[in-house]
Protein backbone atom coordinates (compact mmCIF):
# COMPACT_ATOMS: atom_id res chain seq x y z
CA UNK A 1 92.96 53.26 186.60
CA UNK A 2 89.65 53.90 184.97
CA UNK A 3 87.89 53.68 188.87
CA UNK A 4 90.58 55.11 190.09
CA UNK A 5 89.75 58.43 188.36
CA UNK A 6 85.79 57.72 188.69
CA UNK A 7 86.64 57.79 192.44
CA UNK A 8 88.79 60.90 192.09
CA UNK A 9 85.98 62.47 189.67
CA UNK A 10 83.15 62.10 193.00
CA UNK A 11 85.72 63.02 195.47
CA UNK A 12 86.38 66.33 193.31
CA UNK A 13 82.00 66.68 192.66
CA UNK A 14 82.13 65.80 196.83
CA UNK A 15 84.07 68.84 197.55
CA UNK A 16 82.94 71.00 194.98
CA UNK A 17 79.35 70.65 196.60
CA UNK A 18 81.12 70.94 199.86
CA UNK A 19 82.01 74.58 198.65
CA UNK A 20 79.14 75.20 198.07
CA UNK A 21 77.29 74.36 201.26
CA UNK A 22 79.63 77.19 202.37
CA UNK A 23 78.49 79.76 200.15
CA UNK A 24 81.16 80.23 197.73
CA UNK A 25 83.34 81.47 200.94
CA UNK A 26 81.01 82.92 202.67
CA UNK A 27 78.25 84.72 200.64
CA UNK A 28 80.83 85.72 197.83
CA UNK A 29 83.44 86.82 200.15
CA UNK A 30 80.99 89.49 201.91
CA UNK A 31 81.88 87.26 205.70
CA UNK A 32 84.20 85.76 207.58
CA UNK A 33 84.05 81.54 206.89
CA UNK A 34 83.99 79.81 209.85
CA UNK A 35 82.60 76.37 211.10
CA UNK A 36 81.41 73.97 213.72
CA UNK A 37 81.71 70.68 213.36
CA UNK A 38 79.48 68.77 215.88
CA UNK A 39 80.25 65.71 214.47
CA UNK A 40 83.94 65.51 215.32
CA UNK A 41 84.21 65.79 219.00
CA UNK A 42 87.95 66.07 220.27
CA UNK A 43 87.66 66.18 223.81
CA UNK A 44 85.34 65.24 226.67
CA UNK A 45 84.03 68.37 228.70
CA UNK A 46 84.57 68.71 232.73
CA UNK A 47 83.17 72.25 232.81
CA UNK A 48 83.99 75.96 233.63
CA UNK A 49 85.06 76.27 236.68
CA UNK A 50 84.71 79.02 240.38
CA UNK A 51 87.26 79.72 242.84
CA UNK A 52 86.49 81.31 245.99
CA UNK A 53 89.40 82.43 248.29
CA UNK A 54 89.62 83.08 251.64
CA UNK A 55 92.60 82.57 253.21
CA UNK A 56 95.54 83.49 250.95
CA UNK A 57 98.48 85.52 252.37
CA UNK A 58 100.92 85.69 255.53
CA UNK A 59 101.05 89.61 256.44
CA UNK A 60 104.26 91.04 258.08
CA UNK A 61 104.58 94.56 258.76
CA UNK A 62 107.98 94.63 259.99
CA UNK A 63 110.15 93.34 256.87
CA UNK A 64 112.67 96.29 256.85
CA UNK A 65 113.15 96.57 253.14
CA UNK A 66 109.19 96.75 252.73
CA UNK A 67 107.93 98.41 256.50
CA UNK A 68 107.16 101.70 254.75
CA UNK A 69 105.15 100.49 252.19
CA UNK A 70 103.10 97.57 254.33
CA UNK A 71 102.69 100.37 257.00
CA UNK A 72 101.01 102.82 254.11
CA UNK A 73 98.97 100.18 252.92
CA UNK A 74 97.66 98.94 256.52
CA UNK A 75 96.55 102.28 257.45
CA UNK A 76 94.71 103.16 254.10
CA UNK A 77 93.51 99.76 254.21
CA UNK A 78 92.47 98.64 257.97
CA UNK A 79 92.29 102.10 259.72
CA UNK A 80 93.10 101.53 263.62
CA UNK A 81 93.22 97.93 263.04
CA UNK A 82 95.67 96.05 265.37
CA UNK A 83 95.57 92.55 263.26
CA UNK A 84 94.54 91.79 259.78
CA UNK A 85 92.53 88.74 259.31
CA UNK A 86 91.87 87.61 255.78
CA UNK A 87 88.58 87.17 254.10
CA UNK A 88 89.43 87.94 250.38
CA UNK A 89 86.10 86.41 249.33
CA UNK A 90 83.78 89.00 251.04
CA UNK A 91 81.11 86.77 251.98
CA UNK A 92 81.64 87.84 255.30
CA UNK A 93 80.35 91.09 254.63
CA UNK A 94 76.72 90.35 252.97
CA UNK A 95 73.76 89.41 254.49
CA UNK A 96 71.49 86.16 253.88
CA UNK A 97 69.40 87.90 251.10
CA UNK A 98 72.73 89.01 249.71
CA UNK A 99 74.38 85.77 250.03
CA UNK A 100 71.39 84.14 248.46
CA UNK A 101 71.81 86.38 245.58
CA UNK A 102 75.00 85.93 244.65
CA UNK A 103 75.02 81.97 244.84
CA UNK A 104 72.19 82.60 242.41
CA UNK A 105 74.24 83.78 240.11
CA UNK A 106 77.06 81.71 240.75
CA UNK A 107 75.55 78.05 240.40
CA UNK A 108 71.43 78.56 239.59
CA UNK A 109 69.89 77.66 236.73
CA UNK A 110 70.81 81.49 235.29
CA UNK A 111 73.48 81.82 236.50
CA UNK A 112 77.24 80.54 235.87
CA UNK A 113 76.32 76.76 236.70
CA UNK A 114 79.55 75.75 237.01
CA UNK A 115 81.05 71.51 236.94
CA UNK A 116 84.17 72.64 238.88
CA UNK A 117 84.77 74.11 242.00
CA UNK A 118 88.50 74.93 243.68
CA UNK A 119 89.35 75.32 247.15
CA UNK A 120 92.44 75.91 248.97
CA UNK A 121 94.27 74.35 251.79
CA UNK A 122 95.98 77.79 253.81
CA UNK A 123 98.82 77.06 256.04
CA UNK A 124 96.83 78.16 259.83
CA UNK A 125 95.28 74.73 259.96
CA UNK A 126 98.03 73.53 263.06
CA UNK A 127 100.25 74.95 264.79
CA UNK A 128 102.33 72.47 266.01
CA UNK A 129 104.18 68.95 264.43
CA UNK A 130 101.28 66.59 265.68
CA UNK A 131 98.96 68.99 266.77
CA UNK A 132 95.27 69.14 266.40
CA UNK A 133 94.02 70.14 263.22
CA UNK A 134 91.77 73.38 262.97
CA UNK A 135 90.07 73.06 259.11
CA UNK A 136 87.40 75.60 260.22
CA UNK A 137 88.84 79.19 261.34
CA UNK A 138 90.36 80.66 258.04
CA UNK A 139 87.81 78.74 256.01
CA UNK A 140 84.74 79.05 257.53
CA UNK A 141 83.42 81.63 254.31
CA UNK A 142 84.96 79.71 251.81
CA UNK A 143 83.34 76.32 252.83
CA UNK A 144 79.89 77.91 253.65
CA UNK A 145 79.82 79.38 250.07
CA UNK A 146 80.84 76.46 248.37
CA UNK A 147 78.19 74.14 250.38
CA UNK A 148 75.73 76.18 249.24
CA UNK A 149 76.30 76.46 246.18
CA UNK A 150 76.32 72.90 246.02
CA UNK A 151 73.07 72.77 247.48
CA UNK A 152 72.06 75.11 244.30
CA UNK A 153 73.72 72.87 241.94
CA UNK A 154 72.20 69.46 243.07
CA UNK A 155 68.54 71.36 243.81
CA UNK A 156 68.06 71.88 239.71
CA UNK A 157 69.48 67.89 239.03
CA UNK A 158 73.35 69.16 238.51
CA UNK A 159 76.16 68.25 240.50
CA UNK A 160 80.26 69.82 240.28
CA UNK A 161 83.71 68.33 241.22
CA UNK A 162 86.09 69.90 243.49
CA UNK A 163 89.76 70.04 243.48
CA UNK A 164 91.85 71.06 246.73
CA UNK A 165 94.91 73.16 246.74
CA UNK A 166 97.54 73.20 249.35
CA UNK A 167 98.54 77.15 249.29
CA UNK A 168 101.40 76.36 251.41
CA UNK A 169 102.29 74.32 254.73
CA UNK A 170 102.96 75.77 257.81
CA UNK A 171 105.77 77.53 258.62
CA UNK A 172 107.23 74.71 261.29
CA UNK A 173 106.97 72.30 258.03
CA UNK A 174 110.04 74.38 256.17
CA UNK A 175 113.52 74.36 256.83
CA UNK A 176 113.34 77.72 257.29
CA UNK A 177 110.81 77.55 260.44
CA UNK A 178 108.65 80.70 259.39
CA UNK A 179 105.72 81.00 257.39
CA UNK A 180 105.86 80.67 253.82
CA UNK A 181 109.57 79.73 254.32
CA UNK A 182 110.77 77.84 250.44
CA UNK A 183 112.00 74.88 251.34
CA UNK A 184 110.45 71.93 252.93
CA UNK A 185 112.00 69.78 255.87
CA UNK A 186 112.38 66.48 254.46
CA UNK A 187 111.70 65.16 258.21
CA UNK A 188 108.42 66.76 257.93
CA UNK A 189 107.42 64.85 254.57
CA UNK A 190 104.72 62.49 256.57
CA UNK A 191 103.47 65.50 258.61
CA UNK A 192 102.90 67.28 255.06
CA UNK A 193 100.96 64.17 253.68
CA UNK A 194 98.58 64.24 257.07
CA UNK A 195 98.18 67.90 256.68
CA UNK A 196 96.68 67.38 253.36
CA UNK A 197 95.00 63.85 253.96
CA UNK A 198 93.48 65.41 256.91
CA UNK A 199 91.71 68.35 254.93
CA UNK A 200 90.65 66.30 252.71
CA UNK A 201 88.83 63.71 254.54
CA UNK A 202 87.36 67.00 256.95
CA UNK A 203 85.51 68.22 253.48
CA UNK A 204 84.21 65.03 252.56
CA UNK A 205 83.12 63.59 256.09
CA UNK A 206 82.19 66.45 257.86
CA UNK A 207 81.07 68.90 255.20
CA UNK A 208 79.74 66.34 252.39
CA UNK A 209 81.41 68.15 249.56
CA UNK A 210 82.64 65.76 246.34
CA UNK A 211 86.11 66.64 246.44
CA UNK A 212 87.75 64.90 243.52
CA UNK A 213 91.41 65.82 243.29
CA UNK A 214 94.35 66.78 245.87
CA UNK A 215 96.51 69.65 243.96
CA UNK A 216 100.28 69.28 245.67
CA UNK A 217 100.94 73.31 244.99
CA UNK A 218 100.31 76.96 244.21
CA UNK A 219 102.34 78.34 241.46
CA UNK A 220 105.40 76.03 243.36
CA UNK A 221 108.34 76.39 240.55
CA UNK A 222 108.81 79.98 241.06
CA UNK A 223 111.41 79.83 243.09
CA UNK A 224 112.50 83.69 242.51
CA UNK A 225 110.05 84.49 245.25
CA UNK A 226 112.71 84.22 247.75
CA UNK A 227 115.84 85.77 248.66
CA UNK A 228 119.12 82.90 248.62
CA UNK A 229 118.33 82.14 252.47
CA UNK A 230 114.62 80.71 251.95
CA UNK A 231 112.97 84.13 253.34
CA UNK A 232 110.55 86.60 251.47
CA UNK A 233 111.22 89.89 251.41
CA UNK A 234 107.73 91.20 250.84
CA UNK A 235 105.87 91.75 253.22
CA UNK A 236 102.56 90.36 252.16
CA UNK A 237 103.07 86.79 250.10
CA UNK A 238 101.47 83.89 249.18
CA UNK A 239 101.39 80.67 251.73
CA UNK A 240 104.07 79.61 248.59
CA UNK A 241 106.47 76.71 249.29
CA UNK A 242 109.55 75.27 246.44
CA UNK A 243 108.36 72.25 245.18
CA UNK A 244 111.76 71.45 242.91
CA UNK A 245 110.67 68.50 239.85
CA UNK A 246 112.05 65.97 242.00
CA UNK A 247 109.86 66.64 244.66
CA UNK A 248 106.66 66.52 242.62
CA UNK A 249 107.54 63.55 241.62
CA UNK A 250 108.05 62.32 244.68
CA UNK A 251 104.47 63.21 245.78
CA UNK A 252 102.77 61.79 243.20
CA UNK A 253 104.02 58.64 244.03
CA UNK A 254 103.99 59.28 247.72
CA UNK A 255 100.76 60.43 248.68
CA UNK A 256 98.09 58.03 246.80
CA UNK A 257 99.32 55.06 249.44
CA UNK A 258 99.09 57.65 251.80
CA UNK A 259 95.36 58.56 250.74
CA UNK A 260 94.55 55.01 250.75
CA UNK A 261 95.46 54.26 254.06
CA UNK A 262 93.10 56.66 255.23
CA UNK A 263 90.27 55.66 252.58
CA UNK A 264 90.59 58.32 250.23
CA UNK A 265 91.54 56.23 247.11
CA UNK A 266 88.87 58.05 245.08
CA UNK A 267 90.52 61.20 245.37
CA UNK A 268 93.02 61.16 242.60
CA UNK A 269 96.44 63.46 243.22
CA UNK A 270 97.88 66.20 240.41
CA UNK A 271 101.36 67.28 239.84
CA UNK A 272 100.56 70.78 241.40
CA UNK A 273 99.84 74.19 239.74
CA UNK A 274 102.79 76.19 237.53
CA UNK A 275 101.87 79.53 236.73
CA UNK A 276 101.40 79.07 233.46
CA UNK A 277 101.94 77.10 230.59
CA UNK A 278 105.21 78.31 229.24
CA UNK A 279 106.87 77.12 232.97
CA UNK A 280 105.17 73.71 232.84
CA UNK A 281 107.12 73.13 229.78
CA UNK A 282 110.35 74.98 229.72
CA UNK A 283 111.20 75.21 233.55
CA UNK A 284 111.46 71.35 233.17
CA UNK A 285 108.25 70.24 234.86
CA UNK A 286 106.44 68.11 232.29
CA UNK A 287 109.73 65.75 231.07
CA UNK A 288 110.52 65.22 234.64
CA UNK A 289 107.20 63.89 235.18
CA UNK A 290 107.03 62.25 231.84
CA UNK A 291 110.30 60.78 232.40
CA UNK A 292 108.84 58.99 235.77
CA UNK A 293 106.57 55.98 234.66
CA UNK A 294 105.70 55.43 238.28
CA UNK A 295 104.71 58.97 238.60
CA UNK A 296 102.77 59.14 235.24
CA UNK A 297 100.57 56.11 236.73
CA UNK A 298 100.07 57.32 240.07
CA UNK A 299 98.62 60.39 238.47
CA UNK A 300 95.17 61.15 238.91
CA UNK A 301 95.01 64.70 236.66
CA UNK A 302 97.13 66.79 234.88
CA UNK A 303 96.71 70.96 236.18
CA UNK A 304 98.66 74.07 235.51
CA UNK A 305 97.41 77.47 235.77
CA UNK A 306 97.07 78.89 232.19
CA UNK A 307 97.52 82.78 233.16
CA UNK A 308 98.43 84.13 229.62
CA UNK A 309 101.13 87.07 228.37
CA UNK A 310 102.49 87.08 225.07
CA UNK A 311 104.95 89.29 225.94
CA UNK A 312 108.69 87.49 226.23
CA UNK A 313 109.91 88.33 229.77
CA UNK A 314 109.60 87.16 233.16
CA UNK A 315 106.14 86.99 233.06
CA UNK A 316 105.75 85.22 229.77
CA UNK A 317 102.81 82.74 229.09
CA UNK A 318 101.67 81.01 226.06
CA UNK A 319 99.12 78.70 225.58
CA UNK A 320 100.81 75.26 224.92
CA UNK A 321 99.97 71.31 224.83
CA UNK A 322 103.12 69.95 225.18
CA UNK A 323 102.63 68.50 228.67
CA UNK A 324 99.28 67.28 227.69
CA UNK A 325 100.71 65.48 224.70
CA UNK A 326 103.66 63.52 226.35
CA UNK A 327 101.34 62.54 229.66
CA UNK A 328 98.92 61.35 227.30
CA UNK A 329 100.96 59.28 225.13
CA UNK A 330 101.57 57.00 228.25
CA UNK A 331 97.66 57.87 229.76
CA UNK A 332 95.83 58.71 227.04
CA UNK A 333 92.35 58.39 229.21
CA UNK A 334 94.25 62.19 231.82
CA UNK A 335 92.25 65.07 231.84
CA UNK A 336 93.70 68.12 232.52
CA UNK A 337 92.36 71.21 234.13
CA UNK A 338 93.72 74.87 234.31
CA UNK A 339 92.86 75.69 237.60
CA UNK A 340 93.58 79.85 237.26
CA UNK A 341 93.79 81.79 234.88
CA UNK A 342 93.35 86.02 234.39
CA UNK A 343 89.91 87.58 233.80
CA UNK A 344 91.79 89.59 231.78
CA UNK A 345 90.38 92.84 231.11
CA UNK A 346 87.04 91.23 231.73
CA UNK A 347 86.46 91.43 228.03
CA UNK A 348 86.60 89.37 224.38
CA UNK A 349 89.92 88.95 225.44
CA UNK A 350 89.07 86.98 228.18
CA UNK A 351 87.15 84.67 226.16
CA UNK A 352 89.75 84.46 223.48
CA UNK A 353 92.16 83.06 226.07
CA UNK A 354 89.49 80.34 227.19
CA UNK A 355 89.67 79.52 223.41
CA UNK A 356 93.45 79.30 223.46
CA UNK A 357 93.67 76.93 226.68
CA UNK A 358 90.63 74.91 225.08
CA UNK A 359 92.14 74.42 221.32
CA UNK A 360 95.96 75.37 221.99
CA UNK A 361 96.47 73.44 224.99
CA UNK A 362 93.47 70.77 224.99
CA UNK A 363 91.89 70.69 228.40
CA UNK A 364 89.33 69.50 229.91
CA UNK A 365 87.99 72.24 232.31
CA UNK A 366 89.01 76.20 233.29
CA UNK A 367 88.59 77.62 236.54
CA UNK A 368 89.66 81.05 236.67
CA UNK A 369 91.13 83.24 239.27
CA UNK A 370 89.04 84.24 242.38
CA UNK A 371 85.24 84.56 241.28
CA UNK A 372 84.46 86.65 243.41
CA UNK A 373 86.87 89.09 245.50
CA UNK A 374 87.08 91.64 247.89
CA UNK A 375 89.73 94.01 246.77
CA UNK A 376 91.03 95.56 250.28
CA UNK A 377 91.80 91.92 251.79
CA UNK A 378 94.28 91.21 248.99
CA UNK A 379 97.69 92.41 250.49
CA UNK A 380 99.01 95.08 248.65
CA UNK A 381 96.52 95.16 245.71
CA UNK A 382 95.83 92.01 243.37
CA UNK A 383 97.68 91.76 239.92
CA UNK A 384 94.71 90.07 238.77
CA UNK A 385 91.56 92.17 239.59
CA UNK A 386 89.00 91.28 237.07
CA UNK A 387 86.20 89.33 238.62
CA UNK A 388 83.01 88.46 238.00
CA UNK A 389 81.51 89.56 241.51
CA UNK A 390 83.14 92.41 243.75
CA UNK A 391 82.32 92.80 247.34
CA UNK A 392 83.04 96.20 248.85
CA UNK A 393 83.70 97.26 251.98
CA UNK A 394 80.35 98.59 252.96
CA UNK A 395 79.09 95.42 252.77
CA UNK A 396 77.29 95.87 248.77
CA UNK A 397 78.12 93.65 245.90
CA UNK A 398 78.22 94.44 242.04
CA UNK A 399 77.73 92.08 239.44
CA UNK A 400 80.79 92.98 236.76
CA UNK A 401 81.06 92.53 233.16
CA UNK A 402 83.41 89.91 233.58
CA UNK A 403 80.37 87.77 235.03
CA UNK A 404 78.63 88.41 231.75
CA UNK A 405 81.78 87.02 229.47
CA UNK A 406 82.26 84.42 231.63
CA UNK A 407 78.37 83.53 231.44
CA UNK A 408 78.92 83.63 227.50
CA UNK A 409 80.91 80.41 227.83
CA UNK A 410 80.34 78.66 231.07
CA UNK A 411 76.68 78.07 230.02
CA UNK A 412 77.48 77.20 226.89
CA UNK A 413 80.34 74.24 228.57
CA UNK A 414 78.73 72.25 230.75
CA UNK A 415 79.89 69.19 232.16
CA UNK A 416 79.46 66.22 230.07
CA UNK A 417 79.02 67.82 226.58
CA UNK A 418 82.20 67.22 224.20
CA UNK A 419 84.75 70.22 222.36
CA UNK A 420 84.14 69.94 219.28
CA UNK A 421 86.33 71.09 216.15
CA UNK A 422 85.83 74.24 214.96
CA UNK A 423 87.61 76.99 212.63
CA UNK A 424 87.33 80.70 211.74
CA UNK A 425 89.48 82.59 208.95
CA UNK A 426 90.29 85.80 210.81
CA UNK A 427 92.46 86.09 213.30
CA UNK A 428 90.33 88.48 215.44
CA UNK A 429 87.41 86.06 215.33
CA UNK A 430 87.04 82.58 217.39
CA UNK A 431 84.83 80.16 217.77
CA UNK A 432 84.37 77.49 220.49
CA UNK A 433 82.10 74.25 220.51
CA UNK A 434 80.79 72.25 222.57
CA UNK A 435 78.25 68.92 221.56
CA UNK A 436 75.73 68.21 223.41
CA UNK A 437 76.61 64.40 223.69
CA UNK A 438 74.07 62.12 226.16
CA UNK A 439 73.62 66.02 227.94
CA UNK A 440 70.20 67.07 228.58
CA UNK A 441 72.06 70.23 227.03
CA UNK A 442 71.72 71.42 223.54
CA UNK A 443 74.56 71.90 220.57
CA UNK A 444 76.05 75.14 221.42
CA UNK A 445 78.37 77.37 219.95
CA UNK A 446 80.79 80.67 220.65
CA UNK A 447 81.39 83.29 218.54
CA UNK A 448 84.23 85.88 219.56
CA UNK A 449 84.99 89.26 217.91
CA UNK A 450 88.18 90.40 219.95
CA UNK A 451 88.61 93.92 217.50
CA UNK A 452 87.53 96.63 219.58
CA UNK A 453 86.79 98.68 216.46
CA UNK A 454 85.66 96.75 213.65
CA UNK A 455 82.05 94.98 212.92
CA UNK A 456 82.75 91.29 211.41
CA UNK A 457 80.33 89.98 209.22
CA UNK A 458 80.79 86.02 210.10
CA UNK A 459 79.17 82.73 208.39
CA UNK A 460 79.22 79.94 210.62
CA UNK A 461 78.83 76.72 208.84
CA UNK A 462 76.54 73.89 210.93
CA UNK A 463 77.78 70.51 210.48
CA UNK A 464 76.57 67.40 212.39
CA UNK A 465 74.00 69.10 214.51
CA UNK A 466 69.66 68.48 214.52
CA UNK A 467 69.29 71.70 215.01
CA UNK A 468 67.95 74.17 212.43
CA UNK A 469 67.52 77.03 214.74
CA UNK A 470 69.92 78.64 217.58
CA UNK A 471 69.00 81.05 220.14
CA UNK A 472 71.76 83.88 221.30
CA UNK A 473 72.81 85.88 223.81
CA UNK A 474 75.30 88.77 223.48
CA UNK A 475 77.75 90.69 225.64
CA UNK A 476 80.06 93.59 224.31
CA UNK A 477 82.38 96.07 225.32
CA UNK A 478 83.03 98.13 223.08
CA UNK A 479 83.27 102.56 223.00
CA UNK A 480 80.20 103.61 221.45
CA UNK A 481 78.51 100.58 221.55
CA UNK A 482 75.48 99.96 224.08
CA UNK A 483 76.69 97.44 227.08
CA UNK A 484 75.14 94.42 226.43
CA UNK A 485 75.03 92.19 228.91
CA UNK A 486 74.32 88.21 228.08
CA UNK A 487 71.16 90.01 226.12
CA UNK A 488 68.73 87.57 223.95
CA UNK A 489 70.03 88.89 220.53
CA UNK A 490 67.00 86.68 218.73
CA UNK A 491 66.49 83.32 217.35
CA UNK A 492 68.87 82.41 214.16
CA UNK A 493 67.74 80.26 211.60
CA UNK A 494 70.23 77.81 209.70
CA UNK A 495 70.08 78.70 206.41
CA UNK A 496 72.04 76.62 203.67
CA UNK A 497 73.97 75.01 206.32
CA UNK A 498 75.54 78.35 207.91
CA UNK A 499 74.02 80.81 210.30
CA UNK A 500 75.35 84.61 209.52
CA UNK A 501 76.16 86.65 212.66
CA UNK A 502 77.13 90.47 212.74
CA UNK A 503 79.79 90.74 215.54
CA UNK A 504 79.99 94.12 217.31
CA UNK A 505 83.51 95.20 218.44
CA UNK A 506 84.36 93.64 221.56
CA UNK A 507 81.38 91.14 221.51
CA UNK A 508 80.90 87.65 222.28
CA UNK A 509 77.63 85.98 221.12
CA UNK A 510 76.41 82.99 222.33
CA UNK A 511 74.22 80.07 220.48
CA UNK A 512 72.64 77.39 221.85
CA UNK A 513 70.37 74.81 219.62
CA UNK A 514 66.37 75.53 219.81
């Protein structure tokens, strides 16, 4: 008994002195108490992600219920333009120096550097059941910007993974026998598998790129895209297809004897994309697949998109790990990647839902929504417009703020460094961290104010980390505030085991060990 209370008697001294390495909560309750804890890594780091899209829709101007409104749209859009042919990215409108430019700041040493990279498989790649394949045409943009960027990337000693999409099949694949019809033909289950197969291998033979992962579908569960006969009725959509649970499944265990047949067994297959989190789990996805042991094995990585509205409706999207946790109980070595998600307004807010799908739902990489866009080649005007680079019709680029919050984390991520635990006692305030591991990186840390009034006096304690001093970089958005953009705020010195930040409204300060 007698040790048992001299153990009890240190343990209480232990956390006494604990409290006060954290400054009687935070320099006498003047700050916010918050923490990083490089010592306790949770999760291994894949990286922030880029998207670029090319190819994305199927345009009819003649749906009746719609005609009016495509008609407007193609007029104000494509003025005395016969055919529409999409380039959504905009690279087809810069020059080299341009080009140059924005790879730059996509994957150079100051720019985004991103460790993943998506691409999508369009449904114009054949046009016929056994026809020849044509992987060029509607991706030519799209595969010269990502090659390039991967010369970037492997020119300063980095490299990036890249996962593949199908969008959709083409049309003759579907029972319906038009583009973007809902339903596949089972008789054309084979053709599907070389459809995909076939991309694949074109991207790693012919083009050299390091594509890791084979994605079966875009945003697949929502079948309320259709009307009850398996057409659309708007008249620019998605190359969408239905992939029902069962058929996921199916896939999963389908298509990695497939890949291996035609030497691809390092390319590892997902279940597909849901819109967001809230679907994976309550439209049934994630027990089906849990519920398949042959399926769970035959998985290569776990990907949703994480697209996030807290708002209960149709549209609803919370940030949740409960696929993660049951696919992982059987694998616990799956990562899992969100492979779109909104910029948001381009703001804290955007970086507050990076901390939800990092903490909340426990992944291991974020690529958001198209990077980089050109606003009058998305049919009908994008629900998701924030960007980080916008490419206008007279052929000039900006650079928007979205870049800079993006920049905020993706340098601070990159691939190979560990989440670590971390913790913040206000609501409005986050904090993301990421150790540096065997990295050539350093420690680094996020600090997020998402109050778009109030300064936030914040003490972040240091724990597990050799470095005494951290450099940051600032971006805010905030009325009345100057427009900081991933600005060198100073060096910050680690003072009784905390570093003290004022947060602007709207800001997000970056800190990475010096």
């Amino acid at each position: 008994m007698k040790q048992q209370l001299t153990l009890i008697f240190f343990i209480l001294i232990g956390f006494s002195f604990q409290n006060k390495n954290s400054l009687a909560q935070s320099r006498n309750f003047t700050a916010i108490r918050a923490g990083v804890y490089f010592d306790q890594p949770i999760r291994e780091w894949d990286g922030f992600g880029f998207n670029y899209v090319e190819s994305a829709h199927f345009v009819d101007k003649n749906i009746s219920k719609e005609a009016e409104r495509a008609k407007r749209w193609w007029n104000e859009q494509h003025p005395g333009k016969d055919f529409f042919i999409q380039e959504y990215g905009g690279f087809s409108l810069l020059d080299e120096k341009e080009k140059d430019e924005v790879i730059e700041l996509v994957f150079g040493e100051d720019g985004l550097k991103p460790g993943v990279v998506k691409m999508f498989l369009d449904a114009h790649h054949q046009k016929e059941p056994g026809g020849p394949f044509d992987h060029e045409t509607s991706t030519s943009y799209m595969r010269e910007f990502v090659k390039r960027g991967l010369k970037v990337t492997r020119d300063r000693g980095a490299d990036f993974q890249i996962i593949t999409t199908l969008y959709g099949p083409p049309g003759f694949m579907t029972k319906q026998k038009v583009d973007r019809g809902r339903d596949l033909d089972p008789a054309m289950k084979e053709d599907l598998a070389l459809y995909m197969i076939d991309w694949v291998r074109f991207l790693k033979e012919k083009d050299g790129l390091p594509v890791r992962y084979l994605s079966l579908h875009n945003e697949g569960e929502d079948w309320t895209r259709w009307n009850q006969e398996g057409h659309t009725d708007w008249f620019g959509h998605d190359f969408n297809l239905y992939w029902p649970p069962a058929q996921v499944n199916e896939f999963v265990k389908y298509m990695p004897k497939m890949m291996k047949k035609y030497g691809l067994e390092d390319v590892g297959i997902t279940n597909g994309e849901p819109s967001n989190w809230y679907r994976f789990v309550g439209w049934g996805y994630a027990d089906f697949l849990a519920n398949d042991k042959e399926a769970v094995k035959n998985l290569g990585l776990i990907t949703t998109h994480g697209f996030y509205n807290g708002i209960y409706g149709t549209w609803f999207g919370e940030h949740n790990s409960y696929p993660n946790d049951i696919l992982r109980k059987q694998r616990p070595e799956l990562h899992t990647w969100v492979t779109s998600t909104s910029w948001a307004n381009m703001d804290a807010s955007f970086v507050k839902q990076i901390h939800g799908n990092i903490y909340t739902s426990k992944v291991n990489a974020i690529i958001p929504w198209a990077g980089i866009q050109r606003p009058a080649h998305w049919v009908g005007g994008d629900p998701n417009p924030g960007n980080a680079i916008q490419v206008n019709e007279d052929g000039n680029y900006q650079v928007r703020k979205g870049y800079y919050f993006y920049k905020q984390a993706s340098c601070a991520g990159q691939p190979g460094m560990k989440v670590v635990r971390t913790f913040a006692m206000n609501s409005e305030i986050a904090v993301i961290g990421f150790a540096q591991d065997r990295t050539k990186n350093t420690d680094s840390f996020i600090v997020v104010n998402t109050s778009g009034e109030k300064v936030k006096k914040v003490t972040v304690e240091i724990h597990g980390s050799k470095y005494k001093q951290f450099e940051a970089f600032r971006t805010v958005d905030a009325e009345g505030y100057d427009a900081d953009r991933y600005k060198a705020i100073g060096t910050f010195n680690v003072s009784d085991g905390a570093v003290d930040i004022e947060m602007l409204p709207g800001s997000v300060v970056t800190f990475f060990g010096k």
